[in-house]
N, C-alpha and C. Protein backbone atom coordinates (compact mmCIF):
# COMPACT_ATOMS: atom_id res chain seq x y z
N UNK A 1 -95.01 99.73 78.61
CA UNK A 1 -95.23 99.03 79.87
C UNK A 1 -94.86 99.93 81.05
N UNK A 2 -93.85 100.46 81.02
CA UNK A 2 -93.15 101.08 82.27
C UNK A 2 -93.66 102.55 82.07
N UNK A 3 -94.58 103.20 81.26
CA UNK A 3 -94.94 104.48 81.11
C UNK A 3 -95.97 104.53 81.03
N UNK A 4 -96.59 103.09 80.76
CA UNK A 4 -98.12 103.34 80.52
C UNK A 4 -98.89 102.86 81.81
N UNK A 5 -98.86 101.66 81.80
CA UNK A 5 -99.00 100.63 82.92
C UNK A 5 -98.83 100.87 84.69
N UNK A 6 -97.81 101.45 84.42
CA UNK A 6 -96.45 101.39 85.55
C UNK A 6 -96.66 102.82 85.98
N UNK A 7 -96.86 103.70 85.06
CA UNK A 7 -97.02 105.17 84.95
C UNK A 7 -95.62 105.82 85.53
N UNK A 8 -95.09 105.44 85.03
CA UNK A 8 -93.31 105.59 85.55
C UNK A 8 -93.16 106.92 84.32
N UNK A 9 -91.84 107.81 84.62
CA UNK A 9 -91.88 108.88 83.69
C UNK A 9 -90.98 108.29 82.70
N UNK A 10 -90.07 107.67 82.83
CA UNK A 10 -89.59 107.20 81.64
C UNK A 10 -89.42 105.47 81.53
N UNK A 11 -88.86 105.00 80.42
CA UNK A 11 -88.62 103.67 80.64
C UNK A 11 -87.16 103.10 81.84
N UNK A 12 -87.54 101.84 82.18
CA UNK A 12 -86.54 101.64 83.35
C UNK A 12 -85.15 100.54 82.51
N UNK A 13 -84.83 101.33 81.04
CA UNK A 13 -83.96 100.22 80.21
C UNK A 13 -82.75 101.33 79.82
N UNK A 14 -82.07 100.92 80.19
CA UNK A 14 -80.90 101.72 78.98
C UNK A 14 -81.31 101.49 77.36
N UNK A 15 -81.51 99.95 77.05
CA UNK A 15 -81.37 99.19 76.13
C UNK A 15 -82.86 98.66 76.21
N UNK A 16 -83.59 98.45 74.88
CA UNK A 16 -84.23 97.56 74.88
C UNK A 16 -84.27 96.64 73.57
N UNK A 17 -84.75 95.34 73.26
CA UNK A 17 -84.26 94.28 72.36
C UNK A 17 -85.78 94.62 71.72
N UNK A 18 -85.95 94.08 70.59
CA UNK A 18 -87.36 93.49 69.82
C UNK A 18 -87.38 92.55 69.85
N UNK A 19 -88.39 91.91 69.30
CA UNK A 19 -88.98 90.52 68.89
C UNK A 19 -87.93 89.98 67.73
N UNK A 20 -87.81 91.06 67.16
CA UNK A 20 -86.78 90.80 65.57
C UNK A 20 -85.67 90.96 65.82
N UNK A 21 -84.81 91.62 67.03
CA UNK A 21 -83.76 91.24 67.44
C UNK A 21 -82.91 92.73 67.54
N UNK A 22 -83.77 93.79 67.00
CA UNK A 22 -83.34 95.48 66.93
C UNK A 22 -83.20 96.12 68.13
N UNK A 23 -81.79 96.25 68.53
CA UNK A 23 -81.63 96.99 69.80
C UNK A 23 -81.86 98.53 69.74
N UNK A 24 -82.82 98.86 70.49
CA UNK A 24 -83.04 100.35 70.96
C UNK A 24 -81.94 101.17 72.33
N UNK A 25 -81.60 102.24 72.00
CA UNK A 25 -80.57 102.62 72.89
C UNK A 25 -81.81 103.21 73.20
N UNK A 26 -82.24 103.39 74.76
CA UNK A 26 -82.75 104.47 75.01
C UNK A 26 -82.90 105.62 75.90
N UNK A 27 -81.66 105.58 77.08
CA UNK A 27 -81.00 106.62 77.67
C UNK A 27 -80.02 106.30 77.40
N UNK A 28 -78.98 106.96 77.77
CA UNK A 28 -77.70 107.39 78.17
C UNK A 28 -77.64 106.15 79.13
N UNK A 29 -76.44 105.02 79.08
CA UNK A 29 -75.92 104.38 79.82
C UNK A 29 -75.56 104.61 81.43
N UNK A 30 -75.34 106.04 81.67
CA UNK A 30 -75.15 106.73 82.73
C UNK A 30 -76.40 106.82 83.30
N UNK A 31 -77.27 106.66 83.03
CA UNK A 31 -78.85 107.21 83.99
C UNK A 31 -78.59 105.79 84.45
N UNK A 32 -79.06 106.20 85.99
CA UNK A 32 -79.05 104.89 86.79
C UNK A 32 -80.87 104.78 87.10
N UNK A 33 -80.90 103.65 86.97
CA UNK A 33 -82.47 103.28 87.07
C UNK A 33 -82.38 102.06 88.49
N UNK A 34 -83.76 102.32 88.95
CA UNK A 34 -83.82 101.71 89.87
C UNK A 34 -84.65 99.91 89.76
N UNK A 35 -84.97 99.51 88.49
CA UNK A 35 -86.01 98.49 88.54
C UNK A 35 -85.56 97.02 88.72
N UNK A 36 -84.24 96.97 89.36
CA UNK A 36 -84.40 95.40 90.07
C UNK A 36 -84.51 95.62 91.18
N UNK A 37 -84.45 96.63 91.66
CA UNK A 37 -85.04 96.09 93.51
C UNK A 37 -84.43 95.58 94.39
N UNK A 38 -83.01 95.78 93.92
CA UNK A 38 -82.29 94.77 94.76
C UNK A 38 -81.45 95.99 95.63
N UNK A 39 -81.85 96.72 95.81
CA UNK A 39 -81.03 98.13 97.01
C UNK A 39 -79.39 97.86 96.32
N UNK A 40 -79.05 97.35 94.94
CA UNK A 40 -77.63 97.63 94.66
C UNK A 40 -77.50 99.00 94.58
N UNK A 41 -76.65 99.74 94.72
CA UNK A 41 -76.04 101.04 93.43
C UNK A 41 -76.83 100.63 92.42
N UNK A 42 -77.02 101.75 91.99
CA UNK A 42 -77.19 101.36 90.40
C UNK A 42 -76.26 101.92 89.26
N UNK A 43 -75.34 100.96 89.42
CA UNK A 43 -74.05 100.95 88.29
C UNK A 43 -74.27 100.13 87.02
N UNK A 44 -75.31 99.53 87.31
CA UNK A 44 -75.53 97.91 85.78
C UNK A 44 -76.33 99.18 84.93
N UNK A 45 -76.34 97.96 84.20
CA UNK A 45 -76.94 98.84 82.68
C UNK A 45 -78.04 98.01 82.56
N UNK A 46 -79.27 98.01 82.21
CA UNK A 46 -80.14 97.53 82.00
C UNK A 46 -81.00 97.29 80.59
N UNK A 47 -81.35 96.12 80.30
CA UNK A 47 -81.79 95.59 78.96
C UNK A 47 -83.05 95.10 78.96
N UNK A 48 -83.79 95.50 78.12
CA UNK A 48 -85.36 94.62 78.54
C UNK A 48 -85.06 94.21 77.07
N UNK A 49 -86.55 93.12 77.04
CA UNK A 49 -86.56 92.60 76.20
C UNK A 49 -88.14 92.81 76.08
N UNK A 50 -88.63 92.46 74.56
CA UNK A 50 -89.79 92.60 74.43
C UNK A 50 -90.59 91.12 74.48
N UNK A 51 -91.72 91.11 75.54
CA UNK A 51 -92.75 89.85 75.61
C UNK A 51 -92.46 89.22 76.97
N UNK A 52 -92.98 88.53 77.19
CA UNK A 52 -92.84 87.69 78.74
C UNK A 52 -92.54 86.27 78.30
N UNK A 53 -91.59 85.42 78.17
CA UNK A 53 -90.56 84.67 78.22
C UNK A 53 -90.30 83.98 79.44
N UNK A 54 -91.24 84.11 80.29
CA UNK A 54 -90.97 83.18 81.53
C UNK A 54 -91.44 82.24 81.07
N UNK A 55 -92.33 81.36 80.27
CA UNK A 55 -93.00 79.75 79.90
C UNK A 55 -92.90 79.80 78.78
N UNK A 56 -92.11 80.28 78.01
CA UNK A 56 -91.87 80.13 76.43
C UNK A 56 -90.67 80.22 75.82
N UNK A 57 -90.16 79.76 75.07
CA UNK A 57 -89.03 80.41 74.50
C UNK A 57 -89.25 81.39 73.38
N UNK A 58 -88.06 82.63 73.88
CA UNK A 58 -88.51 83.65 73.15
C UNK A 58 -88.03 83.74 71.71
N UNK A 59 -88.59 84.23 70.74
CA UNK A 59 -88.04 83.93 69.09
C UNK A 59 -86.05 84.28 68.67
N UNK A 60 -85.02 83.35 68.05
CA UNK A 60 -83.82 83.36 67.67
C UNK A 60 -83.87 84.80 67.61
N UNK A 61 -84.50 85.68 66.68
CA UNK A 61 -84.11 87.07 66.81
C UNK A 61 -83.76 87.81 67.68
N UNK A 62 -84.86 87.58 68.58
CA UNK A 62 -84.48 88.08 70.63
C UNK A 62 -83.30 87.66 70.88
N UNK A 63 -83.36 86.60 71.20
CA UNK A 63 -81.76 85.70 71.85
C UNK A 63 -80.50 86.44 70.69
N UNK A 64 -80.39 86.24 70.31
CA UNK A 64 -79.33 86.73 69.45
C UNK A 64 -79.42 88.50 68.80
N UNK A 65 -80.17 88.94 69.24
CA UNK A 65 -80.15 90.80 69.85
C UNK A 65 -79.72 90.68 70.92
N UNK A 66 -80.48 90.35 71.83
CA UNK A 66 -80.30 90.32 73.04
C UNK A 66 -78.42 89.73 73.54
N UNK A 67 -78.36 88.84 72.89
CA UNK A 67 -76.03 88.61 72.89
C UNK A 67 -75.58 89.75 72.31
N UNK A 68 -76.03 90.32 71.16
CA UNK A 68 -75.43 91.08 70.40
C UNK A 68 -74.92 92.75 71.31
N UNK A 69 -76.50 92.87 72.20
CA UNK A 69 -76.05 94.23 72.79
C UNK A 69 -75.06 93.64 73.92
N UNK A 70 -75.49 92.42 74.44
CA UNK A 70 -74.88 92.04 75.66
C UNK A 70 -72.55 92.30 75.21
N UNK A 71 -72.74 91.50 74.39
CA UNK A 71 -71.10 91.57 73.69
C UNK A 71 -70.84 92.88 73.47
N UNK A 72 -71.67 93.67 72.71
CA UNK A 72 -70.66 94.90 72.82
C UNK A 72 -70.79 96.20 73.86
N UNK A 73 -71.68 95.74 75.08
CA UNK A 73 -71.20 96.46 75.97
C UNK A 73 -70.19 95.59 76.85
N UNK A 74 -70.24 94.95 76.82
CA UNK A 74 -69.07 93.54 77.48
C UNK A 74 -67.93 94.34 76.69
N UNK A 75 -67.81 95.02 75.67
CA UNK A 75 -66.63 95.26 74.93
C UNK A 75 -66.47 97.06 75.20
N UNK A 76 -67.46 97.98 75.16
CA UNK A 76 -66.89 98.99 75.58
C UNK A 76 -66.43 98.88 77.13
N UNK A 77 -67.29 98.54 78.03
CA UNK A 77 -66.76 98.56 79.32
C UNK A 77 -66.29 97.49 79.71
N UNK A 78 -65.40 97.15 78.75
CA UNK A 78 -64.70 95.78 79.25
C UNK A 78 -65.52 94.82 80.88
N UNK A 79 -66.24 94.31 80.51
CA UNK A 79 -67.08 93.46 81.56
C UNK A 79 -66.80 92.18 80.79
N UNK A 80 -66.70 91.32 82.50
CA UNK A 80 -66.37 89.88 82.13
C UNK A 80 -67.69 89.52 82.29
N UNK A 81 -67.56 88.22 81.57
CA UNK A 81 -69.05 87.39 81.32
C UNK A 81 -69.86 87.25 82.68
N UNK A 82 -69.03 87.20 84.00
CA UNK A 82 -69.78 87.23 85.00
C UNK A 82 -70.94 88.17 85.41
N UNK A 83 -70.19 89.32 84.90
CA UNK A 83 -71.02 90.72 85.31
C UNK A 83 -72.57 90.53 83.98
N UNK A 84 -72.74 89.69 83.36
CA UNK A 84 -73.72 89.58 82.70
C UNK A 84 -74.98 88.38 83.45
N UNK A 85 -75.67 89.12 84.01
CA UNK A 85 -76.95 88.57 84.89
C UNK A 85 -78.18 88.95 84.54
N UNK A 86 -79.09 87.76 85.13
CA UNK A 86 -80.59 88.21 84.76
C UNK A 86 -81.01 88.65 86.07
N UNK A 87 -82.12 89.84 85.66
CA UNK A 87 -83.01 90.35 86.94
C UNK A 87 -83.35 89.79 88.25
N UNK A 88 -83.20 88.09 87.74
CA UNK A 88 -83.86 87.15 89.14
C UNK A 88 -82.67 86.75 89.82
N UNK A 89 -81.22 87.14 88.78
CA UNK A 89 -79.96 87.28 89.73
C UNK A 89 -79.78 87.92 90.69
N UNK A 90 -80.25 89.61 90.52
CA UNK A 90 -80.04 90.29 91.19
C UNK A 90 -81.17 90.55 92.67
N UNK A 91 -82.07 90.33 92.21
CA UNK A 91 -83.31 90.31 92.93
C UNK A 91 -83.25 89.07 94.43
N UNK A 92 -83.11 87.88 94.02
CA UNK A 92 -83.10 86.83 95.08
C UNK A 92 -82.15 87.20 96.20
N UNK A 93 -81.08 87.93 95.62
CA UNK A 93 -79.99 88.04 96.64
C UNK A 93 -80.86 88.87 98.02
N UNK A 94 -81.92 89.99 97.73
CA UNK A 94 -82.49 90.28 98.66
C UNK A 94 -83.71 89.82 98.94
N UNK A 95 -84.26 88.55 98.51
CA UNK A 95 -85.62 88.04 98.48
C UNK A 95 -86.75 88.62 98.03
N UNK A 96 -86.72 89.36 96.74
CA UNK A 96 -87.77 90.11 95.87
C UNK A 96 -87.59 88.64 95.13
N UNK A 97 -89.03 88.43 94.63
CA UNK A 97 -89.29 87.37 93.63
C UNK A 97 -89.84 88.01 92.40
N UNK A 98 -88.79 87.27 91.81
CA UNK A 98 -89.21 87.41 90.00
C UNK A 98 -88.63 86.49 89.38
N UNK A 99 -89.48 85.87 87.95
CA UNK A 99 -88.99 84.94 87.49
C UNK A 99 -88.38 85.61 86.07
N UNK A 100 -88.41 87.20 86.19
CA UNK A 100 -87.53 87.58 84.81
C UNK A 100 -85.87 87.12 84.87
N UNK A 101 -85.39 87.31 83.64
CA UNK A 101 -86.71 87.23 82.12
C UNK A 101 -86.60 86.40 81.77
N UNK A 102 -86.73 85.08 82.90
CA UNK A 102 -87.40 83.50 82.01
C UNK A 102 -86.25 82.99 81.49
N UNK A 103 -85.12 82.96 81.89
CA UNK A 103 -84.23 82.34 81.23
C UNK A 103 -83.54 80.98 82.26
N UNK A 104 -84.33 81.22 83.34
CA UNK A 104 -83.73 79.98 84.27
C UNK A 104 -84.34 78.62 83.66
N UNK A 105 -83.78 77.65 84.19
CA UNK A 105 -84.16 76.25 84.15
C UNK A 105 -86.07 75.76 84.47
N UNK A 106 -86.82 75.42 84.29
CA UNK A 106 -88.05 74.69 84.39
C UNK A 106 -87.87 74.70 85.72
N UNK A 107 -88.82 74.64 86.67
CA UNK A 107 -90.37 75.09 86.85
C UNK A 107 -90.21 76.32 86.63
N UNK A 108 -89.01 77.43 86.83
CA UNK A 108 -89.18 78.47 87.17
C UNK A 108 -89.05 79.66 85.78
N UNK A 109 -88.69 79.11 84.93
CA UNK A 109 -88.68 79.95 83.57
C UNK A 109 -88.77 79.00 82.59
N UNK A 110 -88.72 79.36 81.42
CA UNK A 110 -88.70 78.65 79.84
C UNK A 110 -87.14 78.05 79.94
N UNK A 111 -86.19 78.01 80.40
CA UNK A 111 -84.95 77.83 80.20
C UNK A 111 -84.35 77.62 79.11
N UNK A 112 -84.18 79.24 78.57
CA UNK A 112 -83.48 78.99 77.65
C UNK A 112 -82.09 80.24 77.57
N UNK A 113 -81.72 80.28 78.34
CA UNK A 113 -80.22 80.57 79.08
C UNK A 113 -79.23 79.96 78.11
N UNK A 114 -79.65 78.64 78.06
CA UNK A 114 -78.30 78.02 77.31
C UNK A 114 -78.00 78.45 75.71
N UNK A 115 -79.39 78.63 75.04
CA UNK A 115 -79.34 79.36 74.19
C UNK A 115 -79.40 80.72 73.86
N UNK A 116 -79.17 81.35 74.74
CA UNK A 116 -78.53 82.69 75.08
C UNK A 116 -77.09 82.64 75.12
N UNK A 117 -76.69 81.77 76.14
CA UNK A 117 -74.91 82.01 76.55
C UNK A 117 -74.20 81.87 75.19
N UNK A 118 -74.93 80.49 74.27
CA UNK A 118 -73.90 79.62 73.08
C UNK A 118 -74.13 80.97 72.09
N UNK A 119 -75.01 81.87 71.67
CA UNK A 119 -75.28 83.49 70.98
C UNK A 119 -74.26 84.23 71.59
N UNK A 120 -74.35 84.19 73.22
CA UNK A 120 -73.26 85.35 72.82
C UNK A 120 -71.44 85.10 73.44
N UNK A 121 -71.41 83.56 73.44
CA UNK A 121 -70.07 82.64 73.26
C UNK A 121 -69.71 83.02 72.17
N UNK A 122 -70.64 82.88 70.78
CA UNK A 122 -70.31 82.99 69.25
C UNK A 122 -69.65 84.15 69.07
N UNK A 123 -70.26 85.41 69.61
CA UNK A 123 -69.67 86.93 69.62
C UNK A 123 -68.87 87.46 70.35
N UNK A 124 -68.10 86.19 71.30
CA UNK A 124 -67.08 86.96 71.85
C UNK A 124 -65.25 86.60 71.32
């Protein structure tokens, strides 16, 4: 997506999840990428996930990859659960609209957040 599509030179993820739930490391945690848009620093670490999940819920494997990387970088860099946000967290604060990655409440995503948090409640 971000190399082909996007024609970007590399991907804009530290991390990315599968469908089956297999986390890909794929820079160095230290490369700061720019793709929320929100003029922060770029100090976060970034995770994509595979598929668009804004009107669906995405398959148990995702959600529970997706906690799994979330917990153990929560555990090397000791980060509290707060510092764990979605894209449309960071984004609204400067009025860029996005409804990634679909984890808010109805109209505006699939809402399934809650079954995200109780995945990676289990792993902490």
């Amino acid at each position: 997506y971000c190399t082909g599509s996007k024609g970007l030179p590399t991907t804009q993820y530290a991390y990315f999840v599968t469908r089956q739930g297999e986390i890909l490391h794929c820079v160095p945690d230290e490369v700061a990428f720019w793709h929320d848009h929100g003029g922060y620093p770029n100090y976060h670490i970034s995770i994509g996930i595979a598929g668009y999940w804004h009107k669906q819920r995405p398959p148990d494997a995702l959600i529970e990859g997706l906690a799994r990387c979330c917990a153990a970088l929560m555990q090397k860099y000791d980060l509290p659960l707060a510092r764990v946000v979605g894209h449309r967290d960071r984004a609204l604060a400067i009025n860029v609209r996005t409804d990634c990655p679909g984890w808010y409440p109805r109209p505006v995503g699939a809402g399934w957040k809650p079954d995200f948090d109780a995945a990676l409640a289990a792993l902490l």
